[in-house]
Protein backbone atom coordinates (compact mmCIF):
# COMPACT_ATOMS: atom_id res chain seq x y z
CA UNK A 1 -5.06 53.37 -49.74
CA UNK A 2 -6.13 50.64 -51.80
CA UNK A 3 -2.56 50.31 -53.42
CA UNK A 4 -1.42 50.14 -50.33
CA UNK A 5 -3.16 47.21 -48.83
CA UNK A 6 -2.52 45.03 -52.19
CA UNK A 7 1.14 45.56 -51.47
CA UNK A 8 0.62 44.04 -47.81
CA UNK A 9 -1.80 41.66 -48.72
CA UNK A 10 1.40 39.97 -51.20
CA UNK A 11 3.61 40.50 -48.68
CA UNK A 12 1.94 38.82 -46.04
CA UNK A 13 2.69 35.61 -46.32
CA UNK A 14 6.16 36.15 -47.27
CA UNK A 15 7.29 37.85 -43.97
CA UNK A 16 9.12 34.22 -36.67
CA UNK A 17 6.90 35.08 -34.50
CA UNK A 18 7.60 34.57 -30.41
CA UNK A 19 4.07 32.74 -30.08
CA UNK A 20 2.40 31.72 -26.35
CA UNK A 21 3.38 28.13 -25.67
CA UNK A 22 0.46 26.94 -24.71
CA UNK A 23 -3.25 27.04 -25.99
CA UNK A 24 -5.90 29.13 -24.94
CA UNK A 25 -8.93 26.58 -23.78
CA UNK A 26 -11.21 29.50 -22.96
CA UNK A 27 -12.54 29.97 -26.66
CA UNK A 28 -11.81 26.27 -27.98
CA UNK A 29 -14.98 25.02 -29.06
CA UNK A 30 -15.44 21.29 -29.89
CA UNK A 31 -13.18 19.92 -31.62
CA UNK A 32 -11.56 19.90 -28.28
CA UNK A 33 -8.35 18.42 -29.69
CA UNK A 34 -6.67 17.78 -33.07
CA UNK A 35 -6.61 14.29 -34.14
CA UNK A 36 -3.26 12.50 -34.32
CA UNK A 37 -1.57 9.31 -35.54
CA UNK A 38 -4.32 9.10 -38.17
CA UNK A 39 -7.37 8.97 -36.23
CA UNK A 40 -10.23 10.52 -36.85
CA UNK A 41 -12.14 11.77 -33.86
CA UNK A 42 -15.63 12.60 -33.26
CA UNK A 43 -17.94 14.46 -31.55
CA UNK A 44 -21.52 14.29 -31.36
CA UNK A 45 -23.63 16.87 -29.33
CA UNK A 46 -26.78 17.86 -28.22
CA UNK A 47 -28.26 20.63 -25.93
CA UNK A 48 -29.09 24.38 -25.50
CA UNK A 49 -27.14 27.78 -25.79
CA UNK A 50 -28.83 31.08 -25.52
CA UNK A 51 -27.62 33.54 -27.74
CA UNK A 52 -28.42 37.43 -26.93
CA UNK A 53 -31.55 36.30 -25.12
CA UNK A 54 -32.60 33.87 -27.19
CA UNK A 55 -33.06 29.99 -26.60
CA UNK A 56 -32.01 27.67 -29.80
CA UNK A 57 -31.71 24.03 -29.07
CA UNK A 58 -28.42 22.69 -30.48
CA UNK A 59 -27.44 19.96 -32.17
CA UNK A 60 -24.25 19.54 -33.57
CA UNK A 61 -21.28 16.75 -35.36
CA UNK A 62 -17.65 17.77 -35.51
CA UNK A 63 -15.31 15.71 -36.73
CA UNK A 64 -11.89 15.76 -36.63
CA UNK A 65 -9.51 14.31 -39.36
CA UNK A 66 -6.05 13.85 -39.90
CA UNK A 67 -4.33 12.78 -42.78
CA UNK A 68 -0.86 12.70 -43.05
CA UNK A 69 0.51 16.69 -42.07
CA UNK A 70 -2.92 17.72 -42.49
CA UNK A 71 -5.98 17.89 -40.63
CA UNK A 72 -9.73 19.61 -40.97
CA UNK A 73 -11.88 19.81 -38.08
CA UNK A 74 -15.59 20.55 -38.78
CA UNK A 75 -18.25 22.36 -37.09
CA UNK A 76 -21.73 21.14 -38.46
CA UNK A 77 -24.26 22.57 -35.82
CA UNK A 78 -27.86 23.42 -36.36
CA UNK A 79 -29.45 25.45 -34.09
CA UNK A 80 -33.34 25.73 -34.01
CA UNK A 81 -35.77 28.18 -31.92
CA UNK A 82 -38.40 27.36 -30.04
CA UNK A 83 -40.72 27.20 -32.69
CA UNK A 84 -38.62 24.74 -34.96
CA UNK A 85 -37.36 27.30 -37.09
CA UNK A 86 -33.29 26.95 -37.73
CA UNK A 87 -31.18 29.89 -37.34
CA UNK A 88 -31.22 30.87 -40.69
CA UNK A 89 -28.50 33.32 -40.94
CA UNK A 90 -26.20 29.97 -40.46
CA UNK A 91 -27.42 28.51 -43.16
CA UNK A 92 -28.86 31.23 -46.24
CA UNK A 93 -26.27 31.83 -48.37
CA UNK A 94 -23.16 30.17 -49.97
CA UNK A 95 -20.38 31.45 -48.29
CA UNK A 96 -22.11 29.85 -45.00
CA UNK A 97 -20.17 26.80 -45.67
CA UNK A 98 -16.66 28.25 -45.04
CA UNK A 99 -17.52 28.74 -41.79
CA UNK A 100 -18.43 25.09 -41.35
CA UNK A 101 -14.90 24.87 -41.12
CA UNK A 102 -13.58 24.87 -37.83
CA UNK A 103 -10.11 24.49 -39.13
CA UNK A 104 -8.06 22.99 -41.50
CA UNK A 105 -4.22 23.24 -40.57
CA UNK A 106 -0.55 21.54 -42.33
CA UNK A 107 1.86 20.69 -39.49
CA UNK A 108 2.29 21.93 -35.93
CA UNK A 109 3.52 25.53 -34.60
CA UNK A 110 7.62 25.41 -34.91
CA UNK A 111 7.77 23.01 -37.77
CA UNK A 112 9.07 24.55 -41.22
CA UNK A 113 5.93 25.70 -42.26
CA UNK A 114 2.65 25.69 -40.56
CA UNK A 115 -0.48 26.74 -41.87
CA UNK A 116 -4.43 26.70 -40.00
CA UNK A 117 -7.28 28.31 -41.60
CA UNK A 118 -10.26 28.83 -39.33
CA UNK A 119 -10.72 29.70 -35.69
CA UNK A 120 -7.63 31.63 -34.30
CA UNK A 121 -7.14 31.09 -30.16
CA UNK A 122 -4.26 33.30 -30.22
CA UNK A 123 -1.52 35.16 -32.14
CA UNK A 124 1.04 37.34 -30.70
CA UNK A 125 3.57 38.33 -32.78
CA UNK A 126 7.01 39.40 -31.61
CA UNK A 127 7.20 40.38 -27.94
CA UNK A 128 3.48 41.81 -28.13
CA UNK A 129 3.89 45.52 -28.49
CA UNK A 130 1.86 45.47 -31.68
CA UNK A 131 -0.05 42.18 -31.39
CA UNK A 132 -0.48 40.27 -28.08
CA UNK A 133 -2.91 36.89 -28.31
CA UNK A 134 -5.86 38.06 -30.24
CA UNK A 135 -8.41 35.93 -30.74
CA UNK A 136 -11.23 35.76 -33.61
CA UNK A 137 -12.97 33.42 -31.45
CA UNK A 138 -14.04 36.17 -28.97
CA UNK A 139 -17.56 36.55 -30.48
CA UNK A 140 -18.15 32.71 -30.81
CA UNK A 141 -20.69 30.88 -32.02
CA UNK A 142 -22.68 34.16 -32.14
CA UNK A 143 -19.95 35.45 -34.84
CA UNK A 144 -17.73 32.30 -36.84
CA UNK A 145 -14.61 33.86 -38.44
CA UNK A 146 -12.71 31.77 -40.72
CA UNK A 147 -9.13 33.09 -40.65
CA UNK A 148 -5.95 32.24 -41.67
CA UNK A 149 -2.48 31.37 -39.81
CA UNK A 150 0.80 30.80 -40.78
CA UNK A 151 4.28 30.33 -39.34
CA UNK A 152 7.59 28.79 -40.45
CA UNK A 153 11.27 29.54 -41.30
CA UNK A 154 14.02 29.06 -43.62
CA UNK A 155 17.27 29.20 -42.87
CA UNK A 156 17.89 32.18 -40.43
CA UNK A 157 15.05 33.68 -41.79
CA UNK A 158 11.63 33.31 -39.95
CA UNK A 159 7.70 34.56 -40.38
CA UNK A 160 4.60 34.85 -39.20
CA UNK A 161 1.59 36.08 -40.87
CA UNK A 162 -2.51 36.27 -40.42
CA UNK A 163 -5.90 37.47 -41.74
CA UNK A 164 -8.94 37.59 -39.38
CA UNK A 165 -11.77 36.30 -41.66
CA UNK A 166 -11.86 35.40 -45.29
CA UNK A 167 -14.92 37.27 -45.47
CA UNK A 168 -13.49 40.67 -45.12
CA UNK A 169 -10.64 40.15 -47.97
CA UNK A 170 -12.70 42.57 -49.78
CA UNK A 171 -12.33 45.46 -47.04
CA UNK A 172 -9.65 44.17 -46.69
CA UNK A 173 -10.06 43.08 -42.71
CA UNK A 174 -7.11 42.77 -40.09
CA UNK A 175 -4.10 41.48 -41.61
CA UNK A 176 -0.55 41.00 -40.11
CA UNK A 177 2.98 39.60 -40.54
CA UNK A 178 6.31 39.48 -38.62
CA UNK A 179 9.69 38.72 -40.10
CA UNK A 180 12.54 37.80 -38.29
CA UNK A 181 16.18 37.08 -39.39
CA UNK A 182 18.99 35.20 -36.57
CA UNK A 183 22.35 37.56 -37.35
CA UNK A 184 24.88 34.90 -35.96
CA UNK A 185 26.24 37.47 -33.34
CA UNK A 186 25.75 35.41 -30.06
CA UNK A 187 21.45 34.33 -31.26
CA UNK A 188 21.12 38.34 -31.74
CA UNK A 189 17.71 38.24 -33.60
CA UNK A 190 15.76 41.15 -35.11
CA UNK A 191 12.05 41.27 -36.00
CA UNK A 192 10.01 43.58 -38.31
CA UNK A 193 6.09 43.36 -37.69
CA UNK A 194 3.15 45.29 -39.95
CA UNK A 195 -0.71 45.07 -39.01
CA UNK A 196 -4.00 47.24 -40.72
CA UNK A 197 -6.80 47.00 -40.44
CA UNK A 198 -8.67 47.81 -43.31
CA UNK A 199 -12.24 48.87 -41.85
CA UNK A 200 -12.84 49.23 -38.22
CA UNK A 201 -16.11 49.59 -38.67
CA UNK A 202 -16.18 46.00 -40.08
CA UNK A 203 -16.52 45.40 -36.30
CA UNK A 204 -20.31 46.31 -35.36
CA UNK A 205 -22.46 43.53 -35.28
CA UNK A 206 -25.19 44.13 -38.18
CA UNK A 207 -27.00 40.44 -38.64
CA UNK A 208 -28.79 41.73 -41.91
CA UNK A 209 -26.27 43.50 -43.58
CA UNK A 210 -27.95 46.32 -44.12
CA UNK A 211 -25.74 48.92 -42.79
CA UNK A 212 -27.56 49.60 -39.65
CA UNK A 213 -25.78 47.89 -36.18
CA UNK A 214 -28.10 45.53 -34.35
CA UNK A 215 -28.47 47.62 -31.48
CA UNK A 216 -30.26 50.20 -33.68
CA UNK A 217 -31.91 47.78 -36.23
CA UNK A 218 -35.51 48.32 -36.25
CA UNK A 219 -36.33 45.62 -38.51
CA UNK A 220 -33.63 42.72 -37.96
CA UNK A 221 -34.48 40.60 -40.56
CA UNK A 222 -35.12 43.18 -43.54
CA UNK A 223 -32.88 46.13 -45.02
CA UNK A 224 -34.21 48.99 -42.48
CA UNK A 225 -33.53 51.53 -45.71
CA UNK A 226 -35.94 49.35 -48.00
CA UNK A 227 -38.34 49.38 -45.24
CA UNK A 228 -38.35 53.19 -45.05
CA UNK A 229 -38.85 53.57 -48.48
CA UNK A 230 -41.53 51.37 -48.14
CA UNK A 231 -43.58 53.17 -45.40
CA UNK A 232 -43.06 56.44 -46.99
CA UNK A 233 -44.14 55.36 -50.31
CA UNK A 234 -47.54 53.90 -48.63
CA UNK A 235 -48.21 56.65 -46.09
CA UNK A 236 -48.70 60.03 -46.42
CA UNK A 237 -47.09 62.41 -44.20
CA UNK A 238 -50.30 63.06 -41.61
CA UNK A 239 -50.33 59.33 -40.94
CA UNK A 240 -47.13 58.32 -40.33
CA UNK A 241 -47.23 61.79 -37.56
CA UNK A 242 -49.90 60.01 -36.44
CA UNK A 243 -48.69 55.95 -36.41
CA UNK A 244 -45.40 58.19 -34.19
CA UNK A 245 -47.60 59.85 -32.17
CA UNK A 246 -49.29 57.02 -31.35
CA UNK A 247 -46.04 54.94 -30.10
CA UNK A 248 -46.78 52.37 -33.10
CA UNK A 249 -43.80 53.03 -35.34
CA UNK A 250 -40.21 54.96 -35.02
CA UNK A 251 -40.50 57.97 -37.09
CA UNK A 252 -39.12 56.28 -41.02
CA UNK A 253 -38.16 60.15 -41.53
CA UNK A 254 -34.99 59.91 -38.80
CA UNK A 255 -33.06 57.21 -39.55
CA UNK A 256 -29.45 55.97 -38.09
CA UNK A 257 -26.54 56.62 -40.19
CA UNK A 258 -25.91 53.82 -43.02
CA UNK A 259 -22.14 52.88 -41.16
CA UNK A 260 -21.71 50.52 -44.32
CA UNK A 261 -20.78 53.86 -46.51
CA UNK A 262 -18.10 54.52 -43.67
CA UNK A 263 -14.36 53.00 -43.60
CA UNK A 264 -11.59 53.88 -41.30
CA UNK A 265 -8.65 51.93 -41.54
CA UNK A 266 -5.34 51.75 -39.39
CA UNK A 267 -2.08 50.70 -39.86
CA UNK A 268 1.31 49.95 -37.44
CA UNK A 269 4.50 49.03 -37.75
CA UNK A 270 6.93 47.36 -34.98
CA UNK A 271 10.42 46.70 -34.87
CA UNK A 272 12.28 44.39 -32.20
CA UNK A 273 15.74 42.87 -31.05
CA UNK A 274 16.01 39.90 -28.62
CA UNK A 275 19.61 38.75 -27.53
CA UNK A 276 19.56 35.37 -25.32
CA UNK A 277 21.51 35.61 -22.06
CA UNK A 278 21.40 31.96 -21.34
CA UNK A 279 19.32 29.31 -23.32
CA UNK A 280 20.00 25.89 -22.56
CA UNK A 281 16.89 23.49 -21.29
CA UNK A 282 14.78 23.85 -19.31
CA UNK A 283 16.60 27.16 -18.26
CA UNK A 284 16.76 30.31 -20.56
CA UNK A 285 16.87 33.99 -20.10
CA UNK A 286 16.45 36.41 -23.15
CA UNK A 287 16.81 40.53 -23.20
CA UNK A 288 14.80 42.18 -25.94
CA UNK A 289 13.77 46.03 -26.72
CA UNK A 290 10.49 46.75 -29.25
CA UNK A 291 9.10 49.82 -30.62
CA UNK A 292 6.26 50.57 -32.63
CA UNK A 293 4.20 53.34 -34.62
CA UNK A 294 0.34 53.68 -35.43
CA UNK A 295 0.61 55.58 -38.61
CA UNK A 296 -0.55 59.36 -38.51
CA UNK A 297 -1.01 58.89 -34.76
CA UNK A 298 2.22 58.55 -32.54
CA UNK A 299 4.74 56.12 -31.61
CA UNK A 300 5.87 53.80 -28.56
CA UNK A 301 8.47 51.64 -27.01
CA UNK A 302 9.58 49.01 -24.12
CA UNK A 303 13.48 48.48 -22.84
CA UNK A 304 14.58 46.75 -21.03
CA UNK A 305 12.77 44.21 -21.97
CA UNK A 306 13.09 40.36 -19.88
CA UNK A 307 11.71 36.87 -20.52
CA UNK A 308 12.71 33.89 -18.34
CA UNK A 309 11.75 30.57 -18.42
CA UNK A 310 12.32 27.70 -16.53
CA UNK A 311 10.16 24.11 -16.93
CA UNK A 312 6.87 25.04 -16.35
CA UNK A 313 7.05 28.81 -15.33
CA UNK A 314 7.24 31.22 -17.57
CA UNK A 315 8.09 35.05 -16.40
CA UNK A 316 8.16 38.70 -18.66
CA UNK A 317 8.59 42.29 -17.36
CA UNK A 318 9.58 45.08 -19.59
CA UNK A 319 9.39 49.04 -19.21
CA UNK A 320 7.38 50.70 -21.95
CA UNK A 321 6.86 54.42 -22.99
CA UNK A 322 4.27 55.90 -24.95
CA UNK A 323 4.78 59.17 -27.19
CA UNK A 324 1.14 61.36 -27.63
CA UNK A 325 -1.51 59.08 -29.40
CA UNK A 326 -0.25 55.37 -28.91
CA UNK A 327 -1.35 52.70 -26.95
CA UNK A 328 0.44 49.39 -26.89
CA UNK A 329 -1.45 46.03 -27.88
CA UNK A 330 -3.39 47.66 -30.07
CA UNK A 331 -4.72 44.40 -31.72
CA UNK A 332 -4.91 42.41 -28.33
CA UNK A 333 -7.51 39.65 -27.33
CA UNK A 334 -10.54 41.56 -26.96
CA UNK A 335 -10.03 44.11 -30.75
CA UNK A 336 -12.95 42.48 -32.17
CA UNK A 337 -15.12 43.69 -29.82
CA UNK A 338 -13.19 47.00 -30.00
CA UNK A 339 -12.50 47.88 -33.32
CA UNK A 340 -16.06 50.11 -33.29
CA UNK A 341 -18.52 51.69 -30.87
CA UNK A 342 -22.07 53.26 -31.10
CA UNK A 343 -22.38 56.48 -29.99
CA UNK A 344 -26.00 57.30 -29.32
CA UNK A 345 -28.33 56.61 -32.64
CA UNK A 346 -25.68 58.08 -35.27
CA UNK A 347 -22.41 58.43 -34.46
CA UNK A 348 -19.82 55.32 -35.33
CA UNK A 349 -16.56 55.34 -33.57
CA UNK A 350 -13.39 53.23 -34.88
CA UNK A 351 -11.18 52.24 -31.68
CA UNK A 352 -8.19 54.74 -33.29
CA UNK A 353 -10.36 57.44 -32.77
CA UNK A 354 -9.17 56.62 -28.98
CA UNK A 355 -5.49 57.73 -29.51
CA UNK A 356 -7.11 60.93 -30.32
CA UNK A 357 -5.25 63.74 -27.42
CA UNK A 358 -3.34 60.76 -25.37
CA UNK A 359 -0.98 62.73 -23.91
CA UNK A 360 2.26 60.51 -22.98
CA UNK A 361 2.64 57.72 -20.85
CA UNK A 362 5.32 55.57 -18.93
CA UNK A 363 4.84 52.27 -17.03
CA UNK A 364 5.37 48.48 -17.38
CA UNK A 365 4.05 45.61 -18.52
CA UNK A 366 4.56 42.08 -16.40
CA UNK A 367 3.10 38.30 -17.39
CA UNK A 368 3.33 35.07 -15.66
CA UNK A 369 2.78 31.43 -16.37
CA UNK A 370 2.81 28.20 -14.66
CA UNK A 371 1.71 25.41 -16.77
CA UNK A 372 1.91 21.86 -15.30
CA UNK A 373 0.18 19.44 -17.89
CA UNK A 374 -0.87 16.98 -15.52
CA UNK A 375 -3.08 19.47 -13.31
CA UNK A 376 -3.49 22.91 -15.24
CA UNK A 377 -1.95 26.28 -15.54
CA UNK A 378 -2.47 29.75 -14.91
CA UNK A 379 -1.48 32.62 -17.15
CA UNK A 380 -1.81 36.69 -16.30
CA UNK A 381 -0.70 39.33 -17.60
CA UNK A 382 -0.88 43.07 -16.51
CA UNK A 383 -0.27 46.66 -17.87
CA UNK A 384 -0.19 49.67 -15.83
CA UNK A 385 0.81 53.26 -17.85
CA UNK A 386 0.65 56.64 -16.41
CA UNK A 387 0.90 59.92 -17.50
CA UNK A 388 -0.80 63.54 -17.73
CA UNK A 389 -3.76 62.95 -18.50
CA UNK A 390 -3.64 59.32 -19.26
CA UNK A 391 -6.62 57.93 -17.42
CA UNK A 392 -7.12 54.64 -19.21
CA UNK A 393 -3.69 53.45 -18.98
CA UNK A 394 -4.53 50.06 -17.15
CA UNK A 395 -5.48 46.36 -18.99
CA UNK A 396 -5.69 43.45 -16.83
CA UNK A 397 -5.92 39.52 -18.30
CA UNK A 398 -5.85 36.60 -16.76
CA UNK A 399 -7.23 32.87 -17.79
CA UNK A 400 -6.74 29.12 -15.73
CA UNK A 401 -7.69 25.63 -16.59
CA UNK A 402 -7.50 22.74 -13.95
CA UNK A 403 -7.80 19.41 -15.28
CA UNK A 404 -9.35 17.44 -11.73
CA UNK A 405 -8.10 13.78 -10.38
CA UNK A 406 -9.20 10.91 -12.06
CA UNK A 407 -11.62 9.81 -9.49
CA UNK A 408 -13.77 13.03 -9.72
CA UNK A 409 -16.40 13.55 -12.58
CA UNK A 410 -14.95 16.91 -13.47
CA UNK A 411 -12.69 16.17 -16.53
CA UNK A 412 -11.76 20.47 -17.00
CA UNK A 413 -12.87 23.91 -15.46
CA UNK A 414 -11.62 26.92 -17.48
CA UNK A 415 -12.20 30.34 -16.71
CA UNK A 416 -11.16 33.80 -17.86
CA UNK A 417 -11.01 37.18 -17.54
CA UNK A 418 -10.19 40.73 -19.41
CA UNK A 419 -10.64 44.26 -18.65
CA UNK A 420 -8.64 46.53 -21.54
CA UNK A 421 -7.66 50.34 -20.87
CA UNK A 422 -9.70 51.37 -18.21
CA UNK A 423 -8.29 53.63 -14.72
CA UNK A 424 -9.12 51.05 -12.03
CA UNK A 425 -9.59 47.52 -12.46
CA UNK A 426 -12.13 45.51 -11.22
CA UNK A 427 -13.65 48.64 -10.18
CA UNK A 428 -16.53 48.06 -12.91
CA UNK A 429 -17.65 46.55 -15.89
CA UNK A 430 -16.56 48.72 -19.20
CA UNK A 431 -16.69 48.07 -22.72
CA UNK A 432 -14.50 45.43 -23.91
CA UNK A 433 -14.54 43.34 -20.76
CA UNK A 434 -15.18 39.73 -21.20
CA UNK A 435 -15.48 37.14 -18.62
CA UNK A 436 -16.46 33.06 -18.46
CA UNK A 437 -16.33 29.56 -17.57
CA UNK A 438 -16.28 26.52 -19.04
CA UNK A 439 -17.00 23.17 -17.48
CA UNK A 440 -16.60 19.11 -18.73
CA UNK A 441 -18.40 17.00 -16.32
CA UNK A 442 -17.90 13.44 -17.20
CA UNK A 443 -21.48 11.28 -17.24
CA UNK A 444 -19.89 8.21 -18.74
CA UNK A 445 -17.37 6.57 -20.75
CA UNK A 446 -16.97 9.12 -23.88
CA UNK A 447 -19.87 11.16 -22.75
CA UNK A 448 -19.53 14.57 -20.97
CA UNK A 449 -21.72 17.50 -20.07
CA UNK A 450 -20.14 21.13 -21.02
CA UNK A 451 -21.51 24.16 -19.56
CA UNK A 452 -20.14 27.26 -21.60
CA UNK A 453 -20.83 30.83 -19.69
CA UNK A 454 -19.71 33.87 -20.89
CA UNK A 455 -20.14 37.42 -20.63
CA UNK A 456 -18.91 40.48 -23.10
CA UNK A 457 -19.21 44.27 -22.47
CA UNK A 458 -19.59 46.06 -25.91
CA UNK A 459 -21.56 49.86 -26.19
CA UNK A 460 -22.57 49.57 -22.94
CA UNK A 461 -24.63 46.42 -23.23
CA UNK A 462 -23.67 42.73 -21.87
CA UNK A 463 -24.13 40.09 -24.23
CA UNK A 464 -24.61 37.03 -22.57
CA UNK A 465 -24.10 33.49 -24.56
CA UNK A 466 -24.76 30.21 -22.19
CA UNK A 467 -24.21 26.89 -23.65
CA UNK A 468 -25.36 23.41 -22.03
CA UNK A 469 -25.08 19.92 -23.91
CA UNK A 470 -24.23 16.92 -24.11
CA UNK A 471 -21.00 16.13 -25.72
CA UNK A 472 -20.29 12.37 -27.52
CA UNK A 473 -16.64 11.58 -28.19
CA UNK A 474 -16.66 8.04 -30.77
């Protein structure tokens, strides 16, 4: 397995990808915009966000700076509790500071070779099959991923390829990569597209490191197993029955499972064919067929395939079928919060151990966009699969962004929405839903007020993050 990854990990970056035209504003944190024409920009902000529960006033300078094809944008916040203290786990060790780095990018998407290292919006690659816009923003700021982007072509050859944080080279994390090659028979392209994931269980949120999830962490800010050791090596046996008896301390003797000595890792592979029926601007119309495998589970595909565009509306349909075991968007916007579940106090669940019995599926998959820069846009997209036995077979995601008249104080409103595999939607909440808003309220000339509301559903629980403050733009 090991041998394995090395290979991909080379090949990465040597491997066009069909990306979304336009960016996601839902998880865009200040910076809000890249500089250009060699001017820095600034922003300077103050306020409070509530993390999990838990008040921390904010304080915060991101800069953004462009020189030449490159630019870095910064994310230098310092978030303190209510009795002074900084967030510490920000700011206690070395590799802290790559995540200080908001991004730092060479060139724009569809020049020759684009690069951005740090917060990822969105990546789909190909027609979305095996990728479709996943984010590693989704957990932000209570999780900062550093990853790594890159797009470009040569010739009639064309790639895309990614990693979702620098700090899980060593697992390795998610990685993934799409070649493409133009044949010359009537803009006939093909596409070849690999993503693994190393260790789903890189997923669950564990603050301390110390193998033991949050949610079960009895001592947040020490190793729980060092802890143990501790009490048992202090107490005898009558008094710790006794301290448990009491309701004064969980029983050191039944522990959670240390997930840290667990790894499950997935892999799939994707191949496509798009063939334009008419692509002349602002009016084009390409057919396209994909099909993909999750290794050692089963295998799926969509045709016929359709994508449409014209100005500012944007229009896809295919027809997919699933074989036993598959599901399609595997890596999609909301994985992170997937990739692994708690099951009671012991049990650790990697999202492939959902393909487990699927029994086969048909259905479609339909997306529209209107995007009109001057006002806003709205984007949806929608997949409904059936089959014996296939309860889960519906995802629903949909995201707009309004930008007001000049005469009203409201400079944006974003909001957004996703509910992945469930049987109904909107019927209820279920793990892996995530919902939010995000408001700029203009108090004067450079100065604006953001409120930042979101919601995630994640082993059972909603995690709550609300951000207020005060935003300076010099």
């Amino acid at each position: 397995m090991t041998t394995r990854f090395a290979i991909f990990l080379l090949l990465l970056f040597t491997g066009n990808c069909l990306a979304q035209s336009t960016r996601d504003p839902a998880f865009d944190p200040p910076p809000a915009g890249e500089g250009k024409a060699g001017k820095v920009r600034w922003n300077g902000s103050i306020g409070l966000v509530i993390i999990n529960g838990k008040v921390y006033q904010q304080f915060g300078l991101r800069p953004d700076i462009p020189f030449g094809k490159w630019g870095v944008g910064l994310d230098l916040t310092v978030r303190m509790d209510a009795d002074g203290k900084i967030k510490e786990d920000e700011w206690d060790e070395p590799a802290d500071a790559i995540e200080k780095i908001y991004y730092v990018r060479y060139g724009q998407p569809g020049d020759p070779f684009h690069i951005r290292i740090g917060a990822l919006d969105q990546v789909t690659l190909g027609y979305g099959i095996v990728m479709r816009r996943y984010a590693n923003t989704i957990q932000y700021p209570e999780i900062k991923r550093v990853g790594v982007y890159t797009e470009g072509g040569v010739g009639r050859f064309g790639w895309q390829g990614m990693i979702n944080s620098l700090r899980e080279l060593d697992e390795p994390g998610l990685l993934a990569t799409r070649w493409s090659y133009e044949t010359g028979f009537k803009g006939l392209t093909l596409g070849a597209t690999a993503a693994a994931d190393g260790n789903q269980f890189a997923g669950l949120l564990d603050e301390d490191d110390d193998g033991v999830p949050n949610r079960l962490d009895r001592y947040p800010d020490v190793n729980d197993f060092r802890r143990r050791q501790d009490i048992l090596n202090l107490l005898s046996p009558a008094q710790i029955d006794s301290l448990v008896r009491w309701g004064l301390m969980a029983d050191p003797r039944r522990m959670p499972v240390n997930y840290a000595d667990q790894t499950e890792s997935v892999f799939e592979f994707g191949l496509d064919a798009g063939l334009p029926i008419y692509a002349k601007s602002p009016f084009s119309l390409w057919l396209y067929a994909q099909a993909a495998t999750i290794l050692d589970y089963g295998y799926g595909w969509a045709f016929p395939g359709m994508r449409f565009v014209w100005g500012p509306v944007e229009l896809g349909a295919e027809y997919r079928h699933y074989d036993k075991e598959f599901v399609g968007d595997y890596f999609n916007f909301v994985y992170e919060l997937e990739r692994a579940r708690l099951v009671g106090d012991s049990l650790y669940l990697p999202k492939s151990d959902g393909l487990r019995d699927l029994s086969p599926a048909s259905g479609y998959y339909a997306d529209a966009l209107l995007n009109i820069s001057s006002i806003g846009y709205v984007y949806s997209w929608y997949v409904d699969m059936r089959g014996t036995d296939y309860e889960n077979g519906k995802t629903l995601y949909g995201e707009a962004g309004v930008t007001p008249p000049p005469m009203t104080r409201f400079q944006k409103i974003a909001s957004y929405y996703m509910q992945p595999n469930v049987r109904e939607v909107l019927k209820r909440t279920t793990d892996g839903t995530i919902m939010g808003v995000k408001l700029y309220f203009a108090i004067a000339q450079n100065v604006s007020l953001v409120y930042d509301h979101r919601l995630t559903y994640e082993n059972g629980e909603a995690l709550r993050t609300i951000r207020l403050e005060t935003m300076v733009t010099f």
